[in-house]
C-alpha atoms as a PDB file:
ATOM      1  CA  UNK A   1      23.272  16.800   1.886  1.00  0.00           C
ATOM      2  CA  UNK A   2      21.548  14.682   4.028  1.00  0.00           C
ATOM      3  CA  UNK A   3      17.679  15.621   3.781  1.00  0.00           C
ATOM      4  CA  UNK A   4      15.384  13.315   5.683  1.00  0.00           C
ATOM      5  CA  UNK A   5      11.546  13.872   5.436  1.00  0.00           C
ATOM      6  CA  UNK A   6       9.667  13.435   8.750  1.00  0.00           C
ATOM      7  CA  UNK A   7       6.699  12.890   9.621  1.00  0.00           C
ATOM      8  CA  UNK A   8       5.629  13.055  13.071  1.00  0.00           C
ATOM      9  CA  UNK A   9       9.039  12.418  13.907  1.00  0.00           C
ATOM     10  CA  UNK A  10       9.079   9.100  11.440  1.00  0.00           C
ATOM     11  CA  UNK A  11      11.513   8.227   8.877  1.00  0.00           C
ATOM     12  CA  UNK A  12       9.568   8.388   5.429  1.00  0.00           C
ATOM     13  CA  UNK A  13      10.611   5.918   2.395  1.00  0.00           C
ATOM     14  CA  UNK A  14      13.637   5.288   1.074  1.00  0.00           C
ATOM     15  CA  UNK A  15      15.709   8.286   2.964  1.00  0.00           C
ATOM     16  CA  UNK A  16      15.648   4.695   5.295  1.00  0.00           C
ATOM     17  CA  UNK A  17      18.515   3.834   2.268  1.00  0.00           C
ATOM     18  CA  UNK A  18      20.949   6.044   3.470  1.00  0.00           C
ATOM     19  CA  UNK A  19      21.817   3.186   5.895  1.00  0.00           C
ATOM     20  CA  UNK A  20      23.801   1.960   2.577  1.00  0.00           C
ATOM     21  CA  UNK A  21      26.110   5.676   2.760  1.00  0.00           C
ATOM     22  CA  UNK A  22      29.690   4.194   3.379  1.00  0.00           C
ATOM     23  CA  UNK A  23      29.302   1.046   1.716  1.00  0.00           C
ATOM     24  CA  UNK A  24      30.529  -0.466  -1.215  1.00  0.00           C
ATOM     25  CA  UNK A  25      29.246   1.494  -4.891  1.00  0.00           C
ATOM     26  CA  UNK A  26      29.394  -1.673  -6.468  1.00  0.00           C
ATOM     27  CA  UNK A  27      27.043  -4.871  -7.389  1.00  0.00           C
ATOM     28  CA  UNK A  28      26.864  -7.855  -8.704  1.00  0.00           C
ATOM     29  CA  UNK A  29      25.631  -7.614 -11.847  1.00  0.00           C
ATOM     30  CA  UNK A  30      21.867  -7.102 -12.209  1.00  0.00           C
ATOM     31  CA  UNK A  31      20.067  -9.988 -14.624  1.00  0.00           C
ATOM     32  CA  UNK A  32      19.274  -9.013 -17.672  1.00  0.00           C
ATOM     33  CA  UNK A  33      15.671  -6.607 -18.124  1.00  0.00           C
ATOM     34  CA  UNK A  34      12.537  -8.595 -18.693  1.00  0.00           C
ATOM     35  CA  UNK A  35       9.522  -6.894 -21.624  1.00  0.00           C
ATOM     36  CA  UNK A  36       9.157  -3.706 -21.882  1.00  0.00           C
ATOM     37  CA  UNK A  37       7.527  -1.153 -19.353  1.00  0.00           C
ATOM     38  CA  UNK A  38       3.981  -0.416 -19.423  1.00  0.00           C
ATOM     39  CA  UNK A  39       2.550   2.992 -19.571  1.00  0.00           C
ATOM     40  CA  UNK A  40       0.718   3.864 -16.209  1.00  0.00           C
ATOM     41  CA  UNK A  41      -1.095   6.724 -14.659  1.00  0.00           C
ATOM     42  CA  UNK A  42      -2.334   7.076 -10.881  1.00  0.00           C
ATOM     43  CA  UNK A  43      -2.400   8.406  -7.184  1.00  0.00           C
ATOM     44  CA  UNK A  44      -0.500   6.508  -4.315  1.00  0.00           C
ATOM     45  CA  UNK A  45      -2.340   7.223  -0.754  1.00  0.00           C
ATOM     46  CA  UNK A  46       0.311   7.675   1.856  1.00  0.00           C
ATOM     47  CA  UNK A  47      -0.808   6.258   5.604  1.00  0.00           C
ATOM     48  CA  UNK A  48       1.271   6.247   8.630  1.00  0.00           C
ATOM     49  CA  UNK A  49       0.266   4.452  11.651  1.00  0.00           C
ATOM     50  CA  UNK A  50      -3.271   3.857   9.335  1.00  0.00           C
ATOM     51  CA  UNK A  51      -3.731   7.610   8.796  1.00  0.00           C
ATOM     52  CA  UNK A  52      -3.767   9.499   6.293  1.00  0.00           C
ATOM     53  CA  UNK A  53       0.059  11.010   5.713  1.00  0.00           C
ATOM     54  CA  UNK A  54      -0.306  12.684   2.235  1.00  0.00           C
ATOM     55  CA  UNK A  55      -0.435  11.761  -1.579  1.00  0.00           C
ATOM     56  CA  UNK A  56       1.573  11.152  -4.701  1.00  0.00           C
ATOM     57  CA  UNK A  57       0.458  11.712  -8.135  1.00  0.00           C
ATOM     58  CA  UNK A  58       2.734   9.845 -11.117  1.00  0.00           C
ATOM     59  CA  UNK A  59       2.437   8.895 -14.414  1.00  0.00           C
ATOM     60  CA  UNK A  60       4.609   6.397 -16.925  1.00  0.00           C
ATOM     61  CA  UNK A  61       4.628   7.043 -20.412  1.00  0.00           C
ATOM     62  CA  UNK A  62       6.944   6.052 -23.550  1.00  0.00           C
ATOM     63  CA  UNK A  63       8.517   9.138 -25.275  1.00  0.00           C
ATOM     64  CA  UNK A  64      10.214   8.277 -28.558  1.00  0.00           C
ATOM     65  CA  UNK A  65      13.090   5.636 -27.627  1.00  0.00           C
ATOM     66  CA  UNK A  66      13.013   6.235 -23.856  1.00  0.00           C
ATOM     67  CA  UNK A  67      10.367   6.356 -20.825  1.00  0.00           C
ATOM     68  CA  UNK A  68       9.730   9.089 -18.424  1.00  0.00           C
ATOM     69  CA  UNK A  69       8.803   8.266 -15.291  1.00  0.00           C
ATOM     70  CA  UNK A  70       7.291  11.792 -13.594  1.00  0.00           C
ATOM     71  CA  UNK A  71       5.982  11.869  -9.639  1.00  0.00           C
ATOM     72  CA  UNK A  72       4.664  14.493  -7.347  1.00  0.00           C
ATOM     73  CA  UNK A  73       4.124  14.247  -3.698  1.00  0.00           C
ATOM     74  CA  UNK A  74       2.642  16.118  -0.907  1.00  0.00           C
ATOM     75  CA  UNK A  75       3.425  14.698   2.704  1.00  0.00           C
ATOM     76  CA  UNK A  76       1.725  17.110   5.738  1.00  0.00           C
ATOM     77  CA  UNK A  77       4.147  17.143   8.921  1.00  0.00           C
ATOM     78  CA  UNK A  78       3.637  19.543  12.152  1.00  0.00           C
ATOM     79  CA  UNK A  79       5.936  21.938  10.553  1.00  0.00           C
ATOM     80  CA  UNK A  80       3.857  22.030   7.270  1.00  0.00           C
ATOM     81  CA  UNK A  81       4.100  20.580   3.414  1.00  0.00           C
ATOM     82  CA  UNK A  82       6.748  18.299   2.400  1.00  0.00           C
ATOM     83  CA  UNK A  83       7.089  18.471  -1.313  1.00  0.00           C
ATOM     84  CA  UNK A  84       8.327  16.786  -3.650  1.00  0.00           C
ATOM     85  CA  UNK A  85       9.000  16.027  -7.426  1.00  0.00           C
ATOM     86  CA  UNK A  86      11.284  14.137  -9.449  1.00  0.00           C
ATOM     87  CA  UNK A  87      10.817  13.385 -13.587  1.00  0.00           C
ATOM     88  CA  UNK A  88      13.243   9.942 -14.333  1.00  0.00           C
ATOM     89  CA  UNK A  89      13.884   9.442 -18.181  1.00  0.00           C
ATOM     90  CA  UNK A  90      14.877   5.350 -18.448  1.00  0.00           C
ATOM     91  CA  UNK A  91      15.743   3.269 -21.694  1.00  0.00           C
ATOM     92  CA  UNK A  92      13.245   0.105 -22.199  1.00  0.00           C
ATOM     93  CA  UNK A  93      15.159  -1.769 -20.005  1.00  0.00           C
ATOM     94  CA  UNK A  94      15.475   0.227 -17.256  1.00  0.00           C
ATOM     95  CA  UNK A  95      18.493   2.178 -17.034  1.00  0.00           C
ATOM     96  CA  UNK A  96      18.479   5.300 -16.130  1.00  0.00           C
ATOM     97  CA  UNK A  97      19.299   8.177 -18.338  1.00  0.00           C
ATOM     98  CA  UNK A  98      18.613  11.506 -17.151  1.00  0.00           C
ATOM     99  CA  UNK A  99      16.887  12.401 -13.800  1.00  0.00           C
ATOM    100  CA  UNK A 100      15.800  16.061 -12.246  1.00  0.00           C
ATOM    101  CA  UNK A 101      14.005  16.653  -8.555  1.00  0.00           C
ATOM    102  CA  UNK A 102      12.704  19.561  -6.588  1.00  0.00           C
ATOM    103  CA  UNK A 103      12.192  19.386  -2.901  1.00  0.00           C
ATOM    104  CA  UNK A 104      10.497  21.994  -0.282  1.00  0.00           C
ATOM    105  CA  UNK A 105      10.155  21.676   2.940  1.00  0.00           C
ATOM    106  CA  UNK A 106       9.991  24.901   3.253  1.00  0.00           C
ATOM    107  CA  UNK A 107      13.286  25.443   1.855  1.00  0.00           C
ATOM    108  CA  UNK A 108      13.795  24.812  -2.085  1.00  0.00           C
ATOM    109  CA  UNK A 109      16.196  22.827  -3.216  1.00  0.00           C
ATOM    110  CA  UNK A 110      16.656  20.837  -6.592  1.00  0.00           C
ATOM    111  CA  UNK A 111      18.808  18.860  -8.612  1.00  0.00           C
ATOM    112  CA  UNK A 112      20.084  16.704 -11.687  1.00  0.00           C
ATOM    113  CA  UNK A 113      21.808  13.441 -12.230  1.00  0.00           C
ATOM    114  CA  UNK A 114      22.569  12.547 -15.653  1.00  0.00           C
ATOM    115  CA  UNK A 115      23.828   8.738 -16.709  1.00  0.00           C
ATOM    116  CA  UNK A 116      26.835   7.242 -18.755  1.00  0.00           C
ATOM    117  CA  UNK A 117      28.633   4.198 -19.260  1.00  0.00           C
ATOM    118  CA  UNK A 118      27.909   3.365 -15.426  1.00  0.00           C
ATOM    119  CA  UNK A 119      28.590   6.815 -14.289  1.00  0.00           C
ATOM    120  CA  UNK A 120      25.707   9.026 -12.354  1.00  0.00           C
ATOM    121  CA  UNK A 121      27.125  12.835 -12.687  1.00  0.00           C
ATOM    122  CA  UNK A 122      24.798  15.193  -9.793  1.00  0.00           C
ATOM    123  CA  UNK A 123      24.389  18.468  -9.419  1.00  0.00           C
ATOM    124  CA  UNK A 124      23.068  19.723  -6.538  1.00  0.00           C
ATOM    125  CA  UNK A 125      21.510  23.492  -6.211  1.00  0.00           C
ATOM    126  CA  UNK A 126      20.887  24.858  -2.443  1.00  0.00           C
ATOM    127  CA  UNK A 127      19.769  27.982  -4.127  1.00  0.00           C
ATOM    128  CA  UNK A 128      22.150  31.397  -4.252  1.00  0.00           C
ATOM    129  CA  UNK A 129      25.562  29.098  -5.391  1.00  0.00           C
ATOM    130  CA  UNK A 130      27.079  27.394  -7.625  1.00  0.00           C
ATOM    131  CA  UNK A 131      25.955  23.769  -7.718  1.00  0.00           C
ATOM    132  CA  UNK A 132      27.478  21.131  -6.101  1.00  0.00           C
ATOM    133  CA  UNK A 133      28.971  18.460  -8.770  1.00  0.00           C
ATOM    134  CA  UNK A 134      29.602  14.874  -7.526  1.00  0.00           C
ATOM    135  CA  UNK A 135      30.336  11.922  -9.717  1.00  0.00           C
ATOM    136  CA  UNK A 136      29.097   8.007  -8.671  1.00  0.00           C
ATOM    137  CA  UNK A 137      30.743   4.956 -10.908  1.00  0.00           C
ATOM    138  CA  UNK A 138      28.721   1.891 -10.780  1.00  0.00           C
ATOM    139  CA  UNK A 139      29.746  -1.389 -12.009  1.00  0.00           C
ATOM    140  CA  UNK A 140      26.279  -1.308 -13.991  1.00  0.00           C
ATOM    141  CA  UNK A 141      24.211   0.725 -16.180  1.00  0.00           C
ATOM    142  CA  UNK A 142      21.134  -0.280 -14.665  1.00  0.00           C
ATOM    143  CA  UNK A 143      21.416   1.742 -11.226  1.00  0.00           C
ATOM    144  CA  UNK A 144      18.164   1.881  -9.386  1.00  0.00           C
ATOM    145  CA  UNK A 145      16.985   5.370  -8.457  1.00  0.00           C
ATOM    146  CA  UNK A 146      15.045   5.537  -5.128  1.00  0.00           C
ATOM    147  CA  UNK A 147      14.631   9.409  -4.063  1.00  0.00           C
ATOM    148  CA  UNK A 148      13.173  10.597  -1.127  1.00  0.00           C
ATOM    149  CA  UNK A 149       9.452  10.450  -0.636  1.00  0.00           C
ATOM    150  CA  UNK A 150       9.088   9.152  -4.626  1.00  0.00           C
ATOM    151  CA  UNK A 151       7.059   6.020  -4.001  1.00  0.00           C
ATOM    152  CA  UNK A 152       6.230   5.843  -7.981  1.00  0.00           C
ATOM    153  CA  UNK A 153      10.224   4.813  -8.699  1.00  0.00           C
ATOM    154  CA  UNK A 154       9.531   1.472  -6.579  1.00  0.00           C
ATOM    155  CA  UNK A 155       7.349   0.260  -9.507  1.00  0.00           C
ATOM    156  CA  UNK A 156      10.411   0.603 -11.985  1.00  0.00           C
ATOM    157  CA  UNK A 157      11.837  -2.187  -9.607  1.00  0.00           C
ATOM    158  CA  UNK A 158       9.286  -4.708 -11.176  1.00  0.00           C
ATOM    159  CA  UNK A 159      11.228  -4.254 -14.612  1.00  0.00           C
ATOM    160  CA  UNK A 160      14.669  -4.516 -12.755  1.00  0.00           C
ATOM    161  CA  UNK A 161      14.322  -7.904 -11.335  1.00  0.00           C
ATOM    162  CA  UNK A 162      14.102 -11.127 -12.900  1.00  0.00           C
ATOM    163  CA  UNK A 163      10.962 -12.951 -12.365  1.00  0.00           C
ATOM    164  CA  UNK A 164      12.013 -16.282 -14.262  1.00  0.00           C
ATOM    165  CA  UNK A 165      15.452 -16.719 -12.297  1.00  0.00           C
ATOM    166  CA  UNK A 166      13.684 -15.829  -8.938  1.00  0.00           C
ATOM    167  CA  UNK A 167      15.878 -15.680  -6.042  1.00  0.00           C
ATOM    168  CA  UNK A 168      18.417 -12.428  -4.340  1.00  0.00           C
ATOM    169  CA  UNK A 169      19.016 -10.291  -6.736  1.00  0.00           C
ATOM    170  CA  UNK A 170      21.341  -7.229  -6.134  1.00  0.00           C
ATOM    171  CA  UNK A 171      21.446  -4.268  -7.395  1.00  0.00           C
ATOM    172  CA  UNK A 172      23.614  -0.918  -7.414  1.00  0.00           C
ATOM    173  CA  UNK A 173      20.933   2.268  -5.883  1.00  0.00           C
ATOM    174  CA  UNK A 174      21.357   5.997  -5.993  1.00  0.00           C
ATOM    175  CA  UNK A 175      19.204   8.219  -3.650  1.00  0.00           C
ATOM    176  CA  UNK A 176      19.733  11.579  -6.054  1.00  0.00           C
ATOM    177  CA  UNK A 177      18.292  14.142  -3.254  1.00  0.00           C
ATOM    178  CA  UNK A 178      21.018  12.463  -0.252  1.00  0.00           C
ATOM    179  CA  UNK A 179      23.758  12.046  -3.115  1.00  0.00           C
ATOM    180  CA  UNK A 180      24.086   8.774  -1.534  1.00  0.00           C
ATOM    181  CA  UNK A 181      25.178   5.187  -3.714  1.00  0.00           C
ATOM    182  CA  UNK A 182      25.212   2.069  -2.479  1.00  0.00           C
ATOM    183  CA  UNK A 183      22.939  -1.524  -3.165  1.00  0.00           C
ATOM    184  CA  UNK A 184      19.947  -2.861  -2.271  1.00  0.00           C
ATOM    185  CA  UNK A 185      18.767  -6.678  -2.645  1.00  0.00           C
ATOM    186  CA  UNK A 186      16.204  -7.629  -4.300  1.00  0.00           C
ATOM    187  CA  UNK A 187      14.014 -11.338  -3.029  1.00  0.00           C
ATOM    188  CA  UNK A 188      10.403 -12.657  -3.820  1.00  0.00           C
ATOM    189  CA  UNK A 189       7.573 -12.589  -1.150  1.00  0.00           C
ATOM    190  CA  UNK A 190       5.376 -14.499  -3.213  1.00  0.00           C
ATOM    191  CA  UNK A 191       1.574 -13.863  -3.972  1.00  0.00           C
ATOM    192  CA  UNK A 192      -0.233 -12.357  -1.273  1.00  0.00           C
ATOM    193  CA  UNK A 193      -4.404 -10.809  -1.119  1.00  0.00           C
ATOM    194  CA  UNK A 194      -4.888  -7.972  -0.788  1.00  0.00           C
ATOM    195  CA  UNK A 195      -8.877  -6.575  -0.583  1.00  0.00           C
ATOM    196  CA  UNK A 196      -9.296  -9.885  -3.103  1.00  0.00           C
ATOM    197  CA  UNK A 197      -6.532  -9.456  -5.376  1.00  0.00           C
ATOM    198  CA  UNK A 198      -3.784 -10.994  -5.588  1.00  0.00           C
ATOM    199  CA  UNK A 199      -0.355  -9.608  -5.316  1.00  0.00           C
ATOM    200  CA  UNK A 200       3.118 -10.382  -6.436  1.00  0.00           C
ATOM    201  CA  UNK A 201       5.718  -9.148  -3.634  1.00  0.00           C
ATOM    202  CA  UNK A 202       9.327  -8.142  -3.563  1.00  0.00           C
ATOM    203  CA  UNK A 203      11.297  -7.507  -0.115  1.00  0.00           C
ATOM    204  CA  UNK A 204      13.764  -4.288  -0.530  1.00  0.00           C
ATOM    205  CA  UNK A 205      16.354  -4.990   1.835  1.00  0.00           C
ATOM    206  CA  UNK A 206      19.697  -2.662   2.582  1.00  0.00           C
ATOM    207  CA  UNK A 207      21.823  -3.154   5.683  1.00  0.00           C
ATOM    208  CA  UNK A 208      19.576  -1.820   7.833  1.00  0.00           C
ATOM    209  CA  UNK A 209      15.920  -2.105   6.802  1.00  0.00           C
ATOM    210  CA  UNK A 210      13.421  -3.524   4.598  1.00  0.00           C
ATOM    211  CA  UNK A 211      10.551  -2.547   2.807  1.00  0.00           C
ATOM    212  CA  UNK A 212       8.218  -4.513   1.196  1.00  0.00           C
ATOM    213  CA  UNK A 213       6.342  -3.655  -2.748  1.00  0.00           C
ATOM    214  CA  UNK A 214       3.645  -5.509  -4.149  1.00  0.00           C
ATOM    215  CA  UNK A 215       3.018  -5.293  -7.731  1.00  0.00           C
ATOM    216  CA  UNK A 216      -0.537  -6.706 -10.229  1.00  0.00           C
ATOM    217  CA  UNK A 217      -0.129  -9.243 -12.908  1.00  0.00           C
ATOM    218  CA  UNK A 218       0.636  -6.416 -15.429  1.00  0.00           C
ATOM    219  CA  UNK A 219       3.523  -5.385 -12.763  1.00  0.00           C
ATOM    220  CA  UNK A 220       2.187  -2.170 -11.689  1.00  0.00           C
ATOM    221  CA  UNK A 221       3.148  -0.562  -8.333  1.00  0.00           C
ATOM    222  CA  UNK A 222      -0.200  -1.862  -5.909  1.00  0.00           C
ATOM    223  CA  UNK A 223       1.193  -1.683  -2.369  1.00  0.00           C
ATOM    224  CA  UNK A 224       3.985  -0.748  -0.792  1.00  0.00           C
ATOM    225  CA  UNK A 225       4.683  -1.498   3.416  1.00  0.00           C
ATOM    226  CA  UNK A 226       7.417  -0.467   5.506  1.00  0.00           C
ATOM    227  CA  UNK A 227       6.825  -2.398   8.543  1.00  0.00           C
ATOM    228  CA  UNK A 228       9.336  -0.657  11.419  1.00  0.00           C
ATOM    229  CA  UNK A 229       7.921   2.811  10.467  1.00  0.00           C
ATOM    230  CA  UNK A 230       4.105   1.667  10.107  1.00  0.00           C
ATOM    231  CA  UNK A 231       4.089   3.062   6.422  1.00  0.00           C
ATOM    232  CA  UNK A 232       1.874   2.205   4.261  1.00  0.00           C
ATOM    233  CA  UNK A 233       1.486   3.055   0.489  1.00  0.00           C
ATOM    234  CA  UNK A 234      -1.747   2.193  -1.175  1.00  0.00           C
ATOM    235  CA  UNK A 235      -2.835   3.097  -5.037  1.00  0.00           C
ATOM    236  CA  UNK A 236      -6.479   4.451  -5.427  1.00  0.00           C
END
């Protein structure tokens, strides 16, 4: 399935990553995690063109051994709500263990991926069939999930990459709603102000397009710009 959110006609967020369909499923092999996540609560604004586009709600807390990483967006297009959830359950380090989404828009449709050894096993439900089953092997664990019109997974990106070694950084990516693998690469922007404070950026770069994520000293999700569509993503 190939379901890209639009807004006024614009490519939303990372549906830009299915420019990585057809490429390779495999990456050099991520750095090892740095500390621990921290737990995180909030509401990303959503602009377009510097109007407002719609809202995300999210939330990062520890359960037991694991973290569960839980968002909720509304976008508002001509042809009405865009909705969309997805809950992401992650060990310490950042790989993903289980993940489930819904999407409406106005249809429903919804979905799981569950993780081992490397291996992302989907299951996709269009409503009145049997789901669609798919396997993805990845040379790595640690397979970033990006879903459509989920601007809260960015922030899991922060824990991903390896501040002290710096530099590209690549990564294996799975966009669960487009059942589409591929990699993304991962390079510093450097500190940048924003409204006084001072950011720490990463450039998201897949064949095709870049996005750029700014994260606080504690490594929260701040900012997040995607400068061809004139997106931007700003927490309250």
């Amino acid at each position: 399935m190939k379901q890209r959110a639009l807004l006024g006609g614009i490519l939303l967020l990372a549906s830009w990553l299915a420019a990585v369909a057809g490429g390779p499923l495999t990456a050099a092999a991520p750095p090892a995690a740095q500390a621990g996540f921290t737990a995180d609560k909030g509401k990303l604004r959503i602009l377009q063109g510097g109007a407002e586009a719609g809202a995300e709600q999210f939330e990062l807390a520890q359960s037991g051994d694991f973290w569960i990483a839980h968002g909720e967006t509304v976008l508002h297009s001509p042809d009405g709500e865009i909705r969309s959830t997805g809950q992401l359950r992650l060990k310490a380090d950042g790989t993903p263990v289980h993940y489930e989404w819904m999407a409406q828009s106005p249809k429903k449709v919804s979905g799981t991926v569950d993780f081992a050894d490397g291996t992302a096993k989907t299951s996709l439900n269009l409503g009145g069939k049997a789901p669609v089953l798919q396997d993805f092997k990845f040379d790595s664990p640690r397979v970033a999930i990006l879903d459509n019109n989920l601007y809260d997974q960015y922030a899991i990106l922060a824990r991903l990459y390896d501040w002290n070694a710096k530099g590209t950084q690549t990564f294996p990516v799975l966009i669960p709603q487009d059942t589409t693998p591929g990699s993304i690469t991962l390079e510093p922007l450097g500190s940048k102000t924003f409204n006084g404070a001072a950011l720490d950026g990463l450039r998201v770069r897949s064949a095709d397009l870049e996005i750029e994520v700014y994260f606080d000293a504690r490594r929260r999700l701040m900012r997040l710009e995607v400068p061809d569509a004139n997106v931007v993503v700003t927490r309250e």
